[in-house]
C-alpha atoms as a PDB file:
ATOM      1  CA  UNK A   1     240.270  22.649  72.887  1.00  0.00           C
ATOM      2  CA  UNK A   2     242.532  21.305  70.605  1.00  0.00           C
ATOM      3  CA  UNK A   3     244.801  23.319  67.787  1.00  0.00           C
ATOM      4  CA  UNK A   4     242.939  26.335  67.636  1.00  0.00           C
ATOM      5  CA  UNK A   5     243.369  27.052  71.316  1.00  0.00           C
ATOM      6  CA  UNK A   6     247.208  26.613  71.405  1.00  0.00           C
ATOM      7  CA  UNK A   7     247.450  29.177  68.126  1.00  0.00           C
ATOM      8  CA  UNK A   8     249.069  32.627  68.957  1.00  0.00           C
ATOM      9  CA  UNK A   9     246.668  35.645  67.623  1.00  0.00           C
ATOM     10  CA  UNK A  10     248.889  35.898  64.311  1.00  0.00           C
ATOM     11  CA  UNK A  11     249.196  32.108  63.585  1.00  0.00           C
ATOM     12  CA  UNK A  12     245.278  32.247  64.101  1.00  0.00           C
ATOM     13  CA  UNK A  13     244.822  35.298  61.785  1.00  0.00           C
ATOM     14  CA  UNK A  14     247.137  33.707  59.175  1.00  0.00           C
ATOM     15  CA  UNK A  15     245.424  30.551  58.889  1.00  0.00           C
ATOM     16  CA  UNK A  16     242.114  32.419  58.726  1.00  0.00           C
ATOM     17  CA  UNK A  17     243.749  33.939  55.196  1.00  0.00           C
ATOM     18  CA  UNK A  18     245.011  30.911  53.757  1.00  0.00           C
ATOM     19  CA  UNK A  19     243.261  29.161  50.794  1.00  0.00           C
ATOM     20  CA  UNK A  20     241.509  26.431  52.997  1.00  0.00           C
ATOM     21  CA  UNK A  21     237.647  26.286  53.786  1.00  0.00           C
ATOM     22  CA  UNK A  22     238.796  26.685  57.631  1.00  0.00           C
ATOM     23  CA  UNK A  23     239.090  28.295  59.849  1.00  0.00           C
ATOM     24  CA  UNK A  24     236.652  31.046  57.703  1.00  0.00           C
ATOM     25  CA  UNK A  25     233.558  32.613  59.263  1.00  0.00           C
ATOM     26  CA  UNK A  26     232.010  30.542  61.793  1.00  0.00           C
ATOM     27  CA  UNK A  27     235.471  29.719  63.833  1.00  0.00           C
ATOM     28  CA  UNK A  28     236.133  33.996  63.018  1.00  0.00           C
ATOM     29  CA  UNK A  29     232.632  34.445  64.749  1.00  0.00           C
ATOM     30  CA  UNK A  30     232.995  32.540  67.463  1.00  0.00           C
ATOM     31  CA  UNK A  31     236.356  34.293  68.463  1.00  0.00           C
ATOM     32  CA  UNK A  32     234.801  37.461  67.861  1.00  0.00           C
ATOM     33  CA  UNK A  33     232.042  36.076  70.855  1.00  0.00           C
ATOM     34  CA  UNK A  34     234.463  35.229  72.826  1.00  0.00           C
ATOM     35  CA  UNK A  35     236.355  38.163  72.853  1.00  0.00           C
ATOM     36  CA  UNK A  36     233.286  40.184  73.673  1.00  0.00           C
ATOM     37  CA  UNK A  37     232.379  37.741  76.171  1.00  0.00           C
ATOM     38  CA  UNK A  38     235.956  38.726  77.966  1.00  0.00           C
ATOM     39  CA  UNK A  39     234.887  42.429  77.082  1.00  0.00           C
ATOM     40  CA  UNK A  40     231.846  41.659  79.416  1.00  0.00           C
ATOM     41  CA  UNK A  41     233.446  39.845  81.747  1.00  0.00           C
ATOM     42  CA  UNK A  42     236.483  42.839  82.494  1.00  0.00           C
ATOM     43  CA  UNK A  43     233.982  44.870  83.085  1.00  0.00           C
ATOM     44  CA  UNK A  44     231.676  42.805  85.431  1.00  0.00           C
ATOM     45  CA  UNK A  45     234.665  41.785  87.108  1.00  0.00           C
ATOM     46  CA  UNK A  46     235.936  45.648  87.787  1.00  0.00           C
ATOM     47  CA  UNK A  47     232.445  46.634  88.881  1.00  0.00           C
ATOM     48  CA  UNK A  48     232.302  43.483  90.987  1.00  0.00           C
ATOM     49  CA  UNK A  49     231.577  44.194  95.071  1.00  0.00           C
ATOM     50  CA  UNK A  50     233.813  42.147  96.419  1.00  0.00           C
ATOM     51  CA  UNK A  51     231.753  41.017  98.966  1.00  0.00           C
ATOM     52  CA  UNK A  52     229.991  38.955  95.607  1.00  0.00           C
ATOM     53  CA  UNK A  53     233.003  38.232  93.840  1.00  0.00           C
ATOM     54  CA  UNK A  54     232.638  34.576  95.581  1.00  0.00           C
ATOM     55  CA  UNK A  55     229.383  33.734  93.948  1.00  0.00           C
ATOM     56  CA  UNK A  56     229.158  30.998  90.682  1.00  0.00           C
ATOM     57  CA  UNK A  57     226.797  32.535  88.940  1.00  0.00           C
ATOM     58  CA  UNK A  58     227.326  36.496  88.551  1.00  0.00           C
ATOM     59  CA  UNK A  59     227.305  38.477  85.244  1.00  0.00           C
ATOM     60  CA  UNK A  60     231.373  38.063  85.523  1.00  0.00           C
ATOM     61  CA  UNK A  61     231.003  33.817  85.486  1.00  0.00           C
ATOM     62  CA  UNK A  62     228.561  34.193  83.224  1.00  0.00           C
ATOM     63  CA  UNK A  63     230.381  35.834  80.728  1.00  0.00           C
ATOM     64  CA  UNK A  64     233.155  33.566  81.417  1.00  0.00           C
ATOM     65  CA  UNK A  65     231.059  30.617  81.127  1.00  0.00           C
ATOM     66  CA  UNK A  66     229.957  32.195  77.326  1.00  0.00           C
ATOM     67  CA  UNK A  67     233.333  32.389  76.500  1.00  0.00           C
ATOM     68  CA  UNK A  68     234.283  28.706  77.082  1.00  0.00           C
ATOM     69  CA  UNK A  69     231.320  28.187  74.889  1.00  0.00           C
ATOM     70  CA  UNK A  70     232.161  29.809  72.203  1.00  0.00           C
ATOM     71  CA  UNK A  71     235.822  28.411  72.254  1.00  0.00           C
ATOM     72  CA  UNK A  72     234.059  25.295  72.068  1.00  0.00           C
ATOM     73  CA  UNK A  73     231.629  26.454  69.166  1.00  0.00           C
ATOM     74  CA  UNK A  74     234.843  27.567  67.366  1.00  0.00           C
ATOM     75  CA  UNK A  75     236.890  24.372  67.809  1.00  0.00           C
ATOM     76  CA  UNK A  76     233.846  22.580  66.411  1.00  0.00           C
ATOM     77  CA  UNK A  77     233.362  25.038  63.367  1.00  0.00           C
ATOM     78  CA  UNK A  78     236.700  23.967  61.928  1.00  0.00           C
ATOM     79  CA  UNK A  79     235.189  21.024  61.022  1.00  0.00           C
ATOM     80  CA  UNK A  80     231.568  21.270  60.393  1.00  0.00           C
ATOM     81  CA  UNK A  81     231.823  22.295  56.538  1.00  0.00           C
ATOM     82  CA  UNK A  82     234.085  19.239  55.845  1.00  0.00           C
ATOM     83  CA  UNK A  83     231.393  16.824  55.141  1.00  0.00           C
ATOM     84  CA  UNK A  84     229.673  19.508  53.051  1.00  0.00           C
ATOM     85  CA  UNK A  85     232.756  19.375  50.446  1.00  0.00           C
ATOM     86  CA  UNK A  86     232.679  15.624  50.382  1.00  0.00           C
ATOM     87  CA  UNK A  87     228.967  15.160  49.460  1.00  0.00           C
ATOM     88  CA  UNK A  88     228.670  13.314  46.861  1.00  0.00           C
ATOM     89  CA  UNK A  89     225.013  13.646  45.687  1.00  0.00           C
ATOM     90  CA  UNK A  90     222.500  16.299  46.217  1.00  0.00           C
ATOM     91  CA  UNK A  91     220.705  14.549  48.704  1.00  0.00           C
ATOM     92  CA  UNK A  92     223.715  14.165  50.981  1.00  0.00           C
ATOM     93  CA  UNK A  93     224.821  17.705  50.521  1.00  0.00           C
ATOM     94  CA  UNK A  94     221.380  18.762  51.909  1.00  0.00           C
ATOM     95  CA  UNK A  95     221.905  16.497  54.775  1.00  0.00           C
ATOM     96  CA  UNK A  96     225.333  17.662  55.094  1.00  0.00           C
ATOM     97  CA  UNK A  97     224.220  21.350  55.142  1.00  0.00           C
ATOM     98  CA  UNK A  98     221.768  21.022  57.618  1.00  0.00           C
ATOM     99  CA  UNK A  99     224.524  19.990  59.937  1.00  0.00           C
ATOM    100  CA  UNK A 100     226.659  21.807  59.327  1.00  0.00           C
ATOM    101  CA  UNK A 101     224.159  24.760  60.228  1.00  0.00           C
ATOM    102  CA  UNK A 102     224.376  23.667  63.570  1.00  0.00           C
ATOM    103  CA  UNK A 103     227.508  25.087  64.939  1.00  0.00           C
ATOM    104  CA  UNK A 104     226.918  28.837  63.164  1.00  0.00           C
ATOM    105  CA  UNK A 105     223.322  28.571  64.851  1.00  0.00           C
ATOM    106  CA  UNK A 106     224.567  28.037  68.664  1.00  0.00           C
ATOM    107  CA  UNK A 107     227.211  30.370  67.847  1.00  0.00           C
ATOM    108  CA  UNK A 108     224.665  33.292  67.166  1.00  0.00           C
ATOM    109  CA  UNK A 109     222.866  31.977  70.222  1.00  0.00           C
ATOM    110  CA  UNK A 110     225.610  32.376  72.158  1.00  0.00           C
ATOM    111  CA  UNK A 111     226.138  36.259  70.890  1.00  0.00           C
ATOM    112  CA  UNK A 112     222.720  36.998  71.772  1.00  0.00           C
ATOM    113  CA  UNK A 113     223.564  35.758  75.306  1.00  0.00           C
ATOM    114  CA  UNK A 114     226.507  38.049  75.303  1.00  0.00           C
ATOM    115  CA  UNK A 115     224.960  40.733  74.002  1.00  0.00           C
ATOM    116  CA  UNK A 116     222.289  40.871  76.425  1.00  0.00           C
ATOM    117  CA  UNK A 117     224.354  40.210  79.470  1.00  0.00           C
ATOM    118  CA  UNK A 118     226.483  42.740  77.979  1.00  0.00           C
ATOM    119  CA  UNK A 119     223.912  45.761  78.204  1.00  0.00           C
ATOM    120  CA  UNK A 120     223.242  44.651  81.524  1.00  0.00           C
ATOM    121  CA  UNK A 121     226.886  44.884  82.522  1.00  0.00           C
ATOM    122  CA  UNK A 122     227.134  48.194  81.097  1.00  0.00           C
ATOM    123  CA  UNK A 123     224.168  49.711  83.428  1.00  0.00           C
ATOM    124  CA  UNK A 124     225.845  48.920  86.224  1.00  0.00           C
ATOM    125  CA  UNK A 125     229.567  49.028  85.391  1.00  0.00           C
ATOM    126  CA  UNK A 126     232.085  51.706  86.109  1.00  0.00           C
ATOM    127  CA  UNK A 127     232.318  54.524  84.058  1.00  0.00           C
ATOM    128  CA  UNK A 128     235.721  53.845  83.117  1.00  0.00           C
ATOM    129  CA  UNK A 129     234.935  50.202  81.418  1.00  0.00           C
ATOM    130  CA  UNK A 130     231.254  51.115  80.347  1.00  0.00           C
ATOM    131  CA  UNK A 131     232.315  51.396  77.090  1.00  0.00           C
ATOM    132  CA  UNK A 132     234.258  48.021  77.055  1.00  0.00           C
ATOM    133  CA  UNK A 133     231.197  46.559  78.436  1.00  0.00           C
ATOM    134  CA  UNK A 134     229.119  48.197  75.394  1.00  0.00           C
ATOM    135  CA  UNK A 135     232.020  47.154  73.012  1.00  0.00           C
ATOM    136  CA  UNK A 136     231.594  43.672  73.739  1.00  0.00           C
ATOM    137  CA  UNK A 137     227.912  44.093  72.544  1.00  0.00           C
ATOM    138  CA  UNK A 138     229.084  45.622  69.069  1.00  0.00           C
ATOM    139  CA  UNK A 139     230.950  42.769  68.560  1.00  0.00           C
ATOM    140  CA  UNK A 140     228.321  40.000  69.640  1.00  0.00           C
ATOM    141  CA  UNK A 141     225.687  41.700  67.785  1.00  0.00           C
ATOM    142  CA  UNK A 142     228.676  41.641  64.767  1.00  0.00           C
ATOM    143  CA  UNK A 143     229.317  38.209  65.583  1.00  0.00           C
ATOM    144  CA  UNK A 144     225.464  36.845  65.464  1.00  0.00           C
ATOM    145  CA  UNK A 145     224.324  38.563  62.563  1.00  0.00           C
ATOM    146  CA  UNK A 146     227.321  36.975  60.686  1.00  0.00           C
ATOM    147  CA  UNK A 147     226.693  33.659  61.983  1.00  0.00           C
ATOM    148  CA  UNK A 148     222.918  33.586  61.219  1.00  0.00           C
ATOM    149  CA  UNK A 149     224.014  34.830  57.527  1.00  0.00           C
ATOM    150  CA  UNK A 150     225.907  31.324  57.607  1.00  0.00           C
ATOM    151  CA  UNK A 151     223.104  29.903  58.587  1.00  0.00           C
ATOM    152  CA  UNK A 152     221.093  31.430  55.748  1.00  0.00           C
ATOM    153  CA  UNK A 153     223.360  30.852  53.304  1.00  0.00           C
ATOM    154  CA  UNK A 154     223.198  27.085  53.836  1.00  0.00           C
ATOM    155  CA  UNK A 155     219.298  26.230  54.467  1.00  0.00           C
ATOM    156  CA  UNK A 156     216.491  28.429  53.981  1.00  0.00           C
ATOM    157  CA  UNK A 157     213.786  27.468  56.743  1.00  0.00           C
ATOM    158  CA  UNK A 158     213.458  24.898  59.523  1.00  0.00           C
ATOM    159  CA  UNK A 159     214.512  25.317  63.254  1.00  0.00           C
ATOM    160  CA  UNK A 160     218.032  25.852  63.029  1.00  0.00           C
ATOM    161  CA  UNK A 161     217.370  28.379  60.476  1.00  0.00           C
ATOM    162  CA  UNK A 162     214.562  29.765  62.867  1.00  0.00           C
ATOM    163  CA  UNK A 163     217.039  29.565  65.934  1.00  0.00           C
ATOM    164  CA  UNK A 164     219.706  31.850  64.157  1.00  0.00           C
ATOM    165  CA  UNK A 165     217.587  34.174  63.182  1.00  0.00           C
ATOM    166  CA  UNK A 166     216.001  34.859  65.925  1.00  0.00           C
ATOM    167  CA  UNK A 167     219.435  34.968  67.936  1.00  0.00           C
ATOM    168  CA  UNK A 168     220.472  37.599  65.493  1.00  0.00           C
ATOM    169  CA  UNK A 169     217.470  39.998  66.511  1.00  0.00           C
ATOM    170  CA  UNK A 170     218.205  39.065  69.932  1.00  0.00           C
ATOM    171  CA  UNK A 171     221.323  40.711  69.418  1.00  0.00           C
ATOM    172  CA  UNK A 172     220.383  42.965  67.122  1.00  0.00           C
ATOM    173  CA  UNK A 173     217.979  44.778  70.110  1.00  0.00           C
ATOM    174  CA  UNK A 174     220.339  44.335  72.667  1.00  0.00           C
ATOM    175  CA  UNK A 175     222.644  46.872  70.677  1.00  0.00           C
ATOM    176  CA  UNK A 176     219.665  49.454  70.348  1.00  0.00           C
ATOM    177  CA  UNK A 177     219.297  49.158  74.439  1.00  0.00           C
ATOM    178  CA  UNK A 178     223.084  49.496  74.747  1.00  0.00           C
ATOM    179  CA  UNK A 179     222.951  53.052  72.840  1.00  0.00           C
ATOM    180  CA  UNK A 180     220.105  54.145  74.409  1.00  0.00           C
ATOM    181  CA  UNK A 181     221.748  53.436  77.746  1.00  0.00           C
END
């Protein structure tokens, strides 16, 4: 994963406030997915029957396999702005923009995954890590809306645009189901 993997929690945190374009808000959302992602998968894993716990492709995987994703997504969004800063005409900040819309866009896919995985976690997990389960769909939700408002703030319509959005209300209702539950 590179740098950003190897980082303790503080060095991370302190290079977030530094006066440098990155790590900023898409490589802060994509943490924040991946720590609800290991939200999700604590509690899958503790509801787990053991007699499953062999299986590939259960909510706990699942989760883990989200996390690893948005690790990824993060690694990549330390450097998806750069060419952004080095456009040199309009044209090729445009271009550059629409690139670098990419990353925030998968990353508020990747929430929405999270979030809804989440909220199914949470109806079947223990009582005593419910509420970890249903934390880690706070936090996507968090994380998706904030990525899709990267999104925004770059381009204003086309498919990636489209994408975010539409991963943000994805998370968005996956809350409202996790506080009905």
């Amino acid at each position: 994963m590179g740098d950003l993997i190897e980082q303790t929690l503080e060095e991370f945190l302190e290079s977030v406030g530094e006066d440098t374009p990155a790590p900023g808000g898409g490589t802060s959302s994509a943490i924040t997915v991946a720590l609800a992602a290991a939200l999700v998968e604590m509690a899958a894993r503790i509801g787990e029957d053991p007699d499953d716990a062999d299986e590939s492709d259960g909510p706990a995987d699942k989760a883990s396999e989200l996390r690893a994703d948005a690790l990824r997504l993060a690694e990549q969004e330390l450097t998806s702005y750069g060419p952004v800063l080095k456009a040199e005409t309009p044209a090729d900040r445009t271009t550059a923009l629409d690139g670098a819309s990419e990353p925030p866009a998968q990353i508020a896919e990747t929430a929405a995954g999270v979030a809804e995985l989440g909220v199914r976690v949470a109806e079947s997990a223990s009582p005593a890590v419910r509420g970890d389960a249903l934390t880690g769909v706070i936090l996507a939700e968090a994380a998706a809306a904030a990525a899709a408002r990267l999104v925004e703030t770059n381009i204003s319509s086309g498919p990636v645009f489209d994408r975010a959005r539409a991963a943000a209300e994805r998370a968005s209702k996956a809350r409202e189901l996790g506080t009905v539950s």
